[in-house]
C-alpha atoms as a PDB file:
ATOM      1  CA  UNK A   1       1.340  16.555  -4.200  1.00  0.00           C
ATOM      2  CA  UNK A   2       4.246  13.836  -4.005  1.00  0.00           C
ATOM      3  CA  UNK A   3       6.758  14.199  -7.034  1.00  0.00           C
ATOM      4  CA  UNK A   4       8.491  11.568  -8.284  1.00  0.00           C
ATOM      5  CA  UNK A   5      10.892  13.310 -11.067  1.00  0.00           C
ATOM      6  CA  UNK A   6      13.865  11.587 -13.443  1.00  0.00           C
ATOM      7  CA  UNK A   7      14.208   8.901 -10.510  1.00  0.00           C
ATOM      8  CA  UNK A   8      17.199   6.362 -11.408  1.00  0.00           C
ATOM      9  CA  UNK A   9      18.048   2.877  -9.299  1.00  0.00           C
ATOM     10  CA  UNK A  10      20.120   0.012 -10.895  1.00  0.00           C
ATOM     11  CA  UNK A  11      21.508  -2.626  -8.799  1.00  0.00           C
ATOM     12  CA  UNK A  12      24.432  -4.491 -10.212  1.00  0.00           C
ATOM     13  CA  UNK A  13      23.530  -5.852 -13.619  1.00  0.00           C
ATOM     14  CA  UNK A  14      20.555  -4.542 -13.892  1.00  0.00           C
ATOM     15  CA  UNK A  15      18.923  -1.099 -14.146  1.00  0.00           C
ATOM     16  CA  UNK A  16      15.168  -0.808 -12.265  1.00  0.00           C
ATOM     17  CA  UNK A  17      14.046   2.320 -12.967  1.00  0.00           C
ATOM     18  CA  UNK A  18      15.177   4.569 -15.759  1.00  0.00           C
ATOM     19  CA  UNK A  19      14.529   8.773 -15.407  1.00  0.00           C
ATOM     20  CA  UNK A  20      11.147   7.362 -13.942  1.00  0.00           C
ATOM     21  CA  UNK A  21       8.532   9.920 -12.842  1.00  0.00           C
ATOM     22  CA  UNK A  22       5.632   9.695 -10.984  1.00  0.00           C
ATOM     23  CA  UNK A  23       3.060  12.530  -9.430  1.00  0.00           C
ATOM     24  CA  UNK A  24       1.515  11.000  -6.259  1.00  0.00           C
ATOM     25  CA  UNK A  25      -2.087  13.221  -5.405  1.00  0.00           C
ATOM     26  CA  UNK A  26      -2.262  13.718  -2.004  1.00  0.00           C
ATOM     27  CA  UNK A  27      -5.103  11.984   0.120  1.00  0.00           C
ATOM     28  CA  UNK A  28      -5.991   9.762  -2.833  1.00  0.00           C
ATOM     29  CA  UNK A  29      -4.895   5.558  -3.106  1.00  0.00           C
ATOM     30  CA  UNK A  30      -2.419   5.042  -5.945  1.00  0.00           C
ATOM     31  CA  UNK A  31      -1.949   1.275  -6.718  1.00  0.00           C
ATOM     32  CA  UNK A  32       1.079  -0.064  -8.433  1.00  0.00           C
ATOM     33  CA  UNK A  33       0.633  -2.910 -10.533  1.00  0.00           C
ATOM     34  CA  UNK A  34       3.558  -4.644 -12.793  1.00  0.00           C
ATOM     35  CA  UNK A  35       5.500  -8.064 -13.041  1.00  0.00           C
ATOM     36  CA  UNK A  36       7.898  -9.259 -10.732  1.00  0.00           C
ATOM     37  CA  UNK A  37      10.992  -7.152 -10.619  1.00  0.00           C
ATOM     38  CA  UNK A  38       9.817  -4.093 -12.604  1.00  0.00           C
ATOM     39  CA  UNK A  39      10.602  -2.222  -9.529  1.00  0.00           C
ATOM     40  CA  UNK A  40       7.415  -1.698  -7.214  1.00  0.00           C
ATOM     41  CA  UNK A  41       8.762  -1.900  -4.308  1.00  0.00           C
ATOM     42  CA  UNK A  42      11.872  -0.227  -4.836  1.00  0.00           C
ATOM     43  CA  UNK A  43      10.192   2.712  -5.460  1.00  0.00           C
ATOM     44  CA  UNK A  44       8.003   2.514  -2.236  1.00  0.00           C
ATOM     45  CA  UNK A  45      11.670   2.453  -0.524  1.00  0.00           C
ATOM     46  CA  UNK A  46      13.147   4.963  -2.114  1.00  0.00           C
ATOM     47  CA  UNK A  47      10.252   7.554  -1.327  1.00  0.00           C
ATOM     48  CA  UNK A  48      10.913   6.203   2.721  1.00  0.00           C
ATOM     49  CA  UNK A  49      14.419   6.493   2.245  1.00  0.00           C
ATOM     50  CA  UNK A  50      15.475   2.985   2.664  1.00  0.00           C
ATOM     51  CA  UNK A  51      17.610   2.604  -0.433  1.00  0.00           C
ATOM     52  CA  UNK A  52      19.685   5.262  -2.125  1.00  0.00           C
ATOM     53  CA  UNK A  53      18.501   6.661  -5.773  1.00  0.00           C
ATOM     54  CA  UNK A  54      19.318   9.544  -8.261  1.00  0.00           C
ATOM     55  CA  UNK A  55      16.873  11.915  -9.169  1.00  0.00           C
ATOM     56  CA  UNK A  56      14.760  14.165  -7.254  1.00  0.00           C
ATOM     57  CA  UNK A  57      11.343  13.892  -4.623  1.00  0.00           C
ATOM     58  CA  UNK A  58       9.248  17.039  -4.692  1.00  0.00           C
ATOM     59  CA  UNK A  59       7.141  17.824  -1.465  1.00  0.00           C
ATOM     60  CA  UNK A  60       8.595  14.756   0.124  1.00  0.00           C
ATOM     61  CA  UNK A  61       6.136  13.876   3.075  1.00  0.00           C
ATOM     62  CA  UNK A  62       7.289  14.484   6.743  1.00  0.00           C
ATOM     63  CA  UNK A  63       6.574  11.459   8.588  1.00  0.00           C
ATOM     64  CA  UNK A  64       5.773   7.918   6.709  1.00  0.00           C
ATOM     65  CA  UNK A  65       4.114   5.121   7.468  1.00  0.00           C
ATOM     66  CA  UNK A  66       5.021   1.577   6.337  1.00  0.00           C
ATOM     67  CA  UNK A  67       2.970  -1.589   6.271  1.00  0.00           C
ATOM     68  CA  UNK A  68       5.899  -4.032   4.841  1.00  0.00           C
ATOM     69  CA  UNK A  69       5.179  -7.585   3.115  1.00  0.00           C
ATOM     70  CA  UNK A  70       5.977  -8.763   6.179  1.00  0.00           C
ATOM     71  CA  UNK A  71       4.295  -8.043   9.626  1.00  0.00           C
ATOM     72  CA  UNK A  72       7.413  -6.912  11.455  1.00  0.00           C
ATOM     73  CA  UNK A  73       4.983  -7.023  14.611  1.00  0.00           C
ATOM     74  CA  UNK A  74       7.163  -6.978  18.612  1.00  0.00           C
ATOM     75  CA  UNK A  75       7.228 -10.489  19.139  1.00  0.00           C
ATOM     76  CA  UNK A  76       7.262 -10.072  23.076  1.00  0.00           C
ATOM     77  CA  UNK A  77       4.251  -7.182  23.257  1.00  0.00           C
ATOM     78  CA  UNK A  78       0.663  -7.538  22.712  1.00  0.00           C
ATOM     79  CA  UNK A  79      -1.486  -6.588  20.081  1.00  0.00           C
ATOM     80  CA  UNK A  80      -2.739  -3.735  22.132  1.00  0.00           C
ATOM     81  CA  UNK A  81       1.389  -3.390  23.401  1.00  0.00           C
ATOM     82  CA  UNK A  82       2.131  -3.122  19.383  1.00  0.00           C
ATOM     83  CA  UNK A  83      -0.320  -0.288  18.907  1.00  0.00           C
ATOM     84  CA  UNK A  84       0.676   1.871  21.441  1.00  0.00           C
ATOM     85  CA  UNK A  85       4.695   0.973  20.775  1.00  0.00           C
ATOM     86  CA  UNK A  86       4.732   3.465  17.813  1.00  0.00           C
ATOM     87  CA  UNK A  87       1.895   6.430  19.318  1.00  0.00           C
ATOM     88  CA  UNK A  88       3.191   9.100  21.442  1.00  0.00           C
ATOM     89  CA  UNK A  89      -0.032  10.022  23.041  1.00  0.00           C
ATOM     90  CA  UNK A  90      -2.027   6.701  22.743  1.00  0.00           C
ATOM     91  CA  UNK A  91      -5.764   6.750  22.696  1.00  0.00           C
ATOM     92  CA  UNK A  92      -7.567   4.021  24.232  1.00  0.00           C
ATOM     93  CA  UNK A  93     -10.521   4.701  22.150  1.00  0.00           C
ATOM     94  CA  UNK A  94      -9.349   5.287  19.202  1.00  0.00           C
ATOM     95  CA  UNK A  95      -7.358   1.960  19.577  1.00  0.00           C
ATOM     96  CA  UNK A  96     -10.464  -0.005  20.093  1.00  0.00           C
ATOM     97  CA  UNK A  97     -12.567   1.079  17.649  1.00  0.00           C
ATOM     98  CA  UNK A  98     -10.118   0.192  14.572  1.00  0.00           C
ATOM     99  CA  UNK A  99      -9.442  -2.788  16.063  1.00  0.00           C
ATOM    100  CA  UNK A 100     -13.366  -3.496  15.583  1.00  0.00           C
ATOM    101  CA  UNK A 101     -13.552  -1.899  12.503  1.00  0.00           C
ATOM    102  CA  UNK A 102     -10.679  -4.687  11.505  1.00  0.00           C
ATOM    103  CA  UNK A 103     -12.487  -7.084  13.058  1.00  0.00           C
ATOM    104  CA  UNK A 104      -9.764  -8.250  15.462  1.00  0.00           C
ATOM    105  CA  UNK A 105     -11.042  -6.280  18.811  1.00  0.00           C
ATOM    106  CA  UNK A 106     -10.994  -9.638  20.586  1.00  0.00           C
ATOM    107  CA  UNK A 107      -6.841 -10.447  19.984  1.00  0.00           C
ATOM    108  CA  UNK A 108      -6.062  -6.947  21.764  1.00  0.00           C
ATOM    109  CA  UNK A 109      -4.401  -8.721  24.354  1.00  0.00           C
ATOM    110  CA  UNK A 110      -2.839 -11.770  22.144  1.00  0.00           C
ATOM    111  CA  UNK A 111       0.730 -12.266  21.380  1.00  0.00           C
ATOM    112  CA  UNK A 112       2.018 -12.691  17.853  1.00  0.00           C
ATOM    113  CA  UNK A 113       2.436 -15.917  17.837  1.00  0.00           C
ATOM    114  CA  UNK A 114      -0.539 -16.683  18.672  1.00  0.00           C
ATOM    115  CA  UNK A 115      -2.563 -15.162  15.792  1.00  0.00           C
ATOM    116  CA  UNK A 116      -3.138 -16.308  12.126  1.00  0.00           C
ATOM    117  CA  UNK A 117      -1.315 -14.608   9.234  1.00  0.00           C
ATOM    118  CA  UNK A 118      -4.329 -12.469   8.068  1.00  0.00           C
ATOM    119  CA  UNK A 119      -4.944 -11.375  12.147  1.00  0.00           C
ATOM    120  CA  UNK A 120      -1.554 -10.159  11.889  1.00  0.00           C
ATOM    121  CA  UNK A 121      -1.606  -8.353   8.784  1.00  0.00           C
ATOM    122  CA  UNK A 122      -4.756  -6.969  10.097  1.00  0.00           C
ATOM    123  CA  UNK A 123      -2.547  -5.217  13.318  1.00  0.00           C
ATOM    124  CA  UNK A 124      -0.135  -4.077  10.850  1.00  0.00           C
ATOM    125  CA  UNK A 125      -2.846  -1.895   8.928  1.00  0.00           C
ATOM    126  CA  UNK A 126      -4.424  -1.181  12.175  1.00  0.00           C
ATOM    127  CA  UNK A 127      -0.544   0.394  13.585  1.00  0.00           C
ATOM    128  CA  UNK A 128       0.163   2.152  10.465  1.00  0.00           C
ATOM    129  CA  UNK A 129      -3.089   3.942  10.207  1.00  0.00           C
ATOM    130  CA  UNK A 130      -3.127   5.067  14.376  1.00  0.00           C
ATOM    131  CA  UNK A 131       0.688   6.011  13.549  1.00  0.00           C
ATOM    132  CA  UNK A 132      -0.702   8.477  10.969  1.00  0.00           C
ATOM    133  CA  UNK A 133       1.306  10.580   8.674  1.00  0.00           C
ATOM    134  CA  UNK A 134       1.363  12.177   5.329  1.00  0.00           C
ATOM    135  CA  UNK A 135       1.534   9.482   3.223  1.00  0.00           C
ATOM    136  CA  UNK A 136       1.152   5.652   3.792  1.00  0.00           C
ATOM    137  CA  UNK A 137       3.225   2.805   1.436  1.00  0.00           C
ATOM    138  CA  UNK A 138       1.224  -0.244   1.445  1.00  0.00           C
ATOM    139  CA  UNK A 139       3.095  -3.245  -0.174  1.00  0.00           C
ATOM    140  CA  UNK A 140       1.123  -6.072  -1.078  1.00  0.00           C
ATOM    141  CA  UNK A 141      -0.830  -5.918   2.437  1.00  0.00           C
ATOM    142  CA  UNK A 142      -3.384  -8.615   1.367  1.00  0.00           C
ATOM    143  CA  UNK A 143      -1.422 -11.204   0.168  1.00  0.00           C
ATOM    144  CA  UNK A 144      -1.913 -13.951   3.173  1.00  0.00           C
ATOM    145  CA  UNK A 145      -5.738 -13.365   3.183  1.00  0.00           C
ATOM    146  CA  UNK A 146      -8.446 -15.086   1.847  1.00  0.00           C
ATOM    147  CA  UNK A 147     -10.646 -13.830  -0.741  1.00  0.00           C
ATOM    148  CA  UNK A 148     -13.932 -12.896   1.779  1.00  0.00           C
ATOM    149  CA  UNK A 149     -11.733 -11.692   4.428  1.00  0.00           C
ATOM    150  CA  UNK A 150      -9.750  -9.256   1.551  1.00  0.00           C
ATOM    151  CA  UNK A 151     -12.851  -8.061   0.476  1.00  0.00           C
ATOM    152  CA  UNK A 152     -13.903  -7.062   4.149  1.00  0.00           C
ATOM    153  CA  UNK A 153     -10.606  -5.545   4.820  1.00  0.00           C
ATOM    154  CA  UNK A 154     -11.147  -3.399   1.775  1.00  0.00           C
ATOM    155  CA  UNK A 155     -13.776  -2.272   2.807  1.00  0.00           C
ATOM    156  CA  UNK A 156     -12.628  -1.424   6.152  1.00  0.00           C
ATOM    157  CA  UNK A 157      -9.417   0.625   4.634  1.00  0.00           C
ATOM    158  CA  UNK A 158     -11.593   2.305   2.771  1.00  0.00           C
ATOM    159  CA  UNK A 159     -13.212   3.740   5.330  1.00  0.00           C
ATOM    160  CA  UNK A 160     -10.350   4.556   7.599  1.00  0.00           C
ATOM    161  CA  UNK A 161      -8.898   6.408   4.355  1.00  0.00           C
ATOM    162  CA  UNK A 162     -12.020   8.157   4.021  1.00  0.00           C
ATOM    163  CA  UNK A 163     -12.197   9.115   7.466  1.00  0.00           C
ATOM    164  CA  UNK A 164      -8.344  10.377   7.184  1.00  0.00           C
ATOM    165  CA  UNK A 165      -8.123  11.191   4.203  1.00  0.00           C
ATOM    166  CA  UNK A 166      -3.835   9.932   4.046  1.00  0.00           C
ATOM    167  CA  UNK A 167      -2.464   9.914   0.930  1.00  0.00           C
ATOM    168  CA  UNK A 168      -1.543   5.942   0.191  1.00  0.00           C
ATOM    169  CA  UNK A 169       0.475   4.236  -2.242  1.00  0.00           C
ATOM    170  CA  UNK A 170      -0.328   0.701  -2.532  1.00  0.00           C
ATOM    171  CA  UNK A 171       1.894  -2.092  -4.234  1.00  0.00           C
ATOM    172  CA  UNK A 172      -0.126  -4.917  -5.328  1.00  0.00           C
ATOM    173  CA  UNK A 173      -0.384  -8.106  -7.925  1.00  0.00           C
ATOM    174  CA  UNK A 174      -3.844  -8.338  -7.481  1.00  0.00           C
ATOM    175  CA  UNK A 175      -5.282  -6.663 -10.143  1.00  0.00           C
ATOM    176  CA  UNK A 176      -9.525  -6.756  -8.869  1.00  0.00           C
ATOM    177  CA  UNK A 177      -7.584  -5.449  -5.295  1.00  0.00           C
ATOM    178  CA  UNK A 178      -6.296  -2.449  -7.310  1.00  0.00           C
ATOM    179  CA  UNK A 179      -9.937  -1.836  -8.659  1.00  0.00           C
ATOM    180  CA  UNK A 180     -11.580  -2.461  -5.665  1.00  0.00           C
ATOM    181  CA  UNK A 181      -9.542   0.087  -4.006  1.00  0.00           C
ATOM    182  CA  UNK A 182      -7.389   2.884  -5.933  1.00  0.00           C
ATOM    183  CA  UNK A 183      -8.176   6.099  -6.898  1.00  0.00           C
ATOM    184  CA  UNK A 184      -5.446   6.075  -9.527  1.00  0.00           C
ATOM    185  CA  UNK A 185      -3.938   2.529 -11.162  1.00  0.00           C
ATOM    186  CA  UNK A 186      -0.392   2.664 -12.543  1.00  0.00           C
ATOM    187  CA  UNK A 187       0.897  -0.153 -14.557  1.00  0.00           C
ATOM    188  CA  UNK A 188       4.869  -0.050 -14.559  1.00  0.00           C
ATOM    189  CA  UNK A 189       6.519  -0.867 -17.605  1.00  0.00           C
ATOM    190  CA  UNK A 190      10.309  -1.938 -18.149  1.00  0.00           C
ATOM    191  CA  UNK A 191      12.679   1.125 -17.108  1.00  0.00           C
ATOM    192  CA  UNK A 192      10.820   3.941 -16.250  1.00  0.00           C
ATOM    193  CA  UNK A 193       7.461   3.443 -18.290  1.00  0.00           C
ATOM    194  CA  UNK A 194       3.829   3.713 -16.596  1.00  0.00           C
ATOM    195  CA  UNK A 195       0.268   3.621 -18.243  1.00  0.00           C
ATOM    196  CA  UNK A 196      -2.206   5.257 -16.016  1.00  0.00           C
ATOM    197  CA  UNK A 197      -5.916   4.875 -15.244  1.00  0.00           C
ATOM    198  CA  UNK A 198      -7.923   7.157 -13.507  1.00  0.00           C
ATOM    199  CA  UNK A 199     -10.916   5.484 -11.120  1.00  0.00           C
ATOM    200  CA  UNK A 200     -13.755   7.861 -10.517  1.00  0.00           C
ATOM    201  CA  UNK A 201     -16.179   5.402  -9.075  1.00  0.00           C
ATOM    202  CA  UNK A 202     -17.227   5.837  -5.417  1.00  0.00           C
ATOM    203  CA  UNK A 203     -16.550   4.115  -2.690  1.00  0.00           C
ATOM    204  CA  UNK A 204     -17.702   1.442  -1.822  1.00  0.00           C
ATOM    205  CA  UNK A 205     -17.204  -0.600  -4.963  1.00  0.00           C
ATOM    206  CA  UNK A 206     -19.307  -3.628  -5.239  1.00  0.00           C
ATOM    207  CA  UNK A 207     -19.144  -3.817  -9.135  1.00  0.00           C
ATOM    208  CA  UNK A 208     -15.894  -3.947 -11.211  1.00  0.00           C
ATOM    209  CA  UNK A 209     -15.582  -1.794 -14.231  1.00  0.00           C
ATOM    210  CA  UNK A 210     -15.163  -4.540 -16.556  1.00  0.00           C
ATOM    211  CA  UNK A 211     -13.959  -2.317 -19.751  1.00  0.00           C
ATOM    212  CA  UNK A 212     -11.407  -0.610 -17.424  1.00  0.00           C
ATOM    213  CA  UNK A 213     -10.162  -4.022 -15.980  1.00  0.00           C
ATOM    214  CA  UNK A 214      -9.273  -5.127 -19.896  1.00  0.00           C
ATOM    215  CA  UNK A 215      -8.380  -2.004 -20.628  1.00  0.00           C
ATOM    216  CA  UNK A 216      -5.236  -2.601 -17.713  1.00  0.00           C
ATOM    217  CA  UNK A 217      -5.319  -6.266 -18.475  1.00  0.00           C
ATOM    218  CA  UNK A 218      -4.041  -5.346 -21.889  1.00  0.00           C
ATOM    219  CA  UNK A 219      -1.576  -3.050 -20.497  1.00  0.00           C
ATOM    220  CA  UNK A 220      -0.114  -5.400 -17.786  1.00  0.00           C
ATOM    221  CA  UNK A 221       0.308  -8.219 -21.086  1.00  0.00           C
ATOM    222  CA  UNK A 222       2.354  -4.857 -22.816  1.00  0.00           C
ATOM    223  CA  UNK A 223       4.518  -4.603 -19.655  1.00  0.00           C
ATOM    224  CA  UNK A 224       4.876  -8.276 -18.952  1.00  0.00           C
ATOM    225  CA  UNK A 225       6.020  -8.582 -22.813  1.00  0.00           C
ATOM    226  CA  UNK A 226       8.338  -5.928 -22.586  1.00  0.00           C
ATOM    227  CA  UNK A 227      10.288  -6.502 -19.771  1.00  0.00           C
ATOM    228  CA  UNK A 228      11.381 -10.438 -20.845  1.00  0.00           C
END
C-alpha cells in the first residue's frame, strides 16, 4: 500500500497541500475529485517525482506510469512506433489486442497528426498500460472524448485493470467518470482535507448509485465553499 503521510507543497503565495495524507490500496482505482487548484495534480507529480515536496511516501512504487492531460505522443513514429518506444521486449500480440480492445487496431500504423483527439488519448492509455508498472497516475484521461466513446473506454480500462490488476490513481472533474470507475472516491478539500467514499459495486457499472453520487455532490459543494 502507497502512503501518502504529512505531505506539504506551497508555491509562492499560496500553500496546496497542508500535512496532507493519503493511503493509496494497491491494485484498486482511486479517483481524485476537487475544484480547480485544490491540488490534484500536484499530488499525482509529487508521487512521480516531478515536483519537490516535504513530507514522506511510504512503499513508494518502483516504476510509474503516466498518462498526462496531454498526449505527449512521438510526433515522427507511428502508433504502433509509440507503443513499442517505451517496451523493452515488445509483444506483437499483446500490442494488437489492446489496441482492439481500445478500439483503435486500425490507426496502428497512423501518425499523430493524423488522428482525432480521443484516438490519441486512446494510444496514450493503450502505452501506459503495455509499459506496466506498480502504480498508474491517470490525470483527467477522458477529457477530449465524447460521452459514448467515454463510456466505452471505461469499460475497456476496466477490463485491462482487471486483467492487471495495477494500482491507479485517477484525477478527474467528472464526477459520474469517478463512479463509473473507482474503487475508492476522494474529494480534496482546501489544504490537506479529503472526504472519502468507498465503492463496492462490481464491475461493470451500468447503474449509478444515486445516494452515493449526492452524498459526494454535497461534499464537492463543502470543498468548493471552502476553498474561495
Amino acid at each position: 500500500m502507497l502512503k501518502l503521510e504529512n505531505i506539504c507543497k506551497s508555491y509562492p503565495n499560496k500553500s496546496i497541500l497542508d500535512h496532507f495524507s493519503l493511503k493509496i490500496e494497491s491494485g484498486n482505482i482511486t479517483c481524485l475529485l476537487g475544484p480547480s487548484g485544490i491540488g490534484k495534480t500536484t499530488i499525482l507529480k509529487i508521487i512521480s517525482g516531478l515536483t519537490d515536496y516535504e513530507g514522506a511516501i511510504i512503499d513508494p512504487p518502483k516504476k510509474i506510469a503516466y498518462i498526462f492531460q496531454e498526449d505527449r505522443l512521438l510526433f515522427n513514429r507511428t502508433v504502433y512506433e509509440n507503443l513499442t518506444f517505451v517496451l523493452e521486449h515488445p509483444d506483437p500480440n499483446e500490442i494488437v489486442r489492446v489496441l482492439q480492445l481500445l478500439e483503435i487496431e486500425s490507426k496502428k500504423d497512423a501518425y499523430p497528426d493524423e488522428l482525432s483527439g480521443g484516438e490519441a488519448k486512446r494510444v496514450a492509455i493503450a502505452r501506459a498500460f503495455l509499459y506496466g508498472g506498480d502504480l498508474l497516475l491517470m490525470d483527467e484521461p477522458f477529457t477530449s472524448l465524447d460521452y459514448l466513446l467515454k463510456q466505452r473506454l471505461i469499460e475497456a480500462l476496466v477490463k485491462l485493470w482487471q486483467e492487471k490488476k495495477t494500482t491507479v490513481l485517477v484525477v478527474t472533474h467528472d464526477l459520474d467518470e469517478a463512479l463509473l470507475l473507482g474503487g475508492k472516491i476522494v474529494v480534496l478539500g482546501k489544504g490537506g482535507s479529503k472526504e472519502e467514499f468507498v465503492l463496492d459495486a462490481p464491475f461493470p457499472r451500468k447503474e449509478i448509485d444515486f445516494s452515493m453520487r449526492q452524498a459526494i455532490i454535497n461534499a464537492l459543494i463543502e470543498s468548493e465553499r471552502n476553498s474561495t
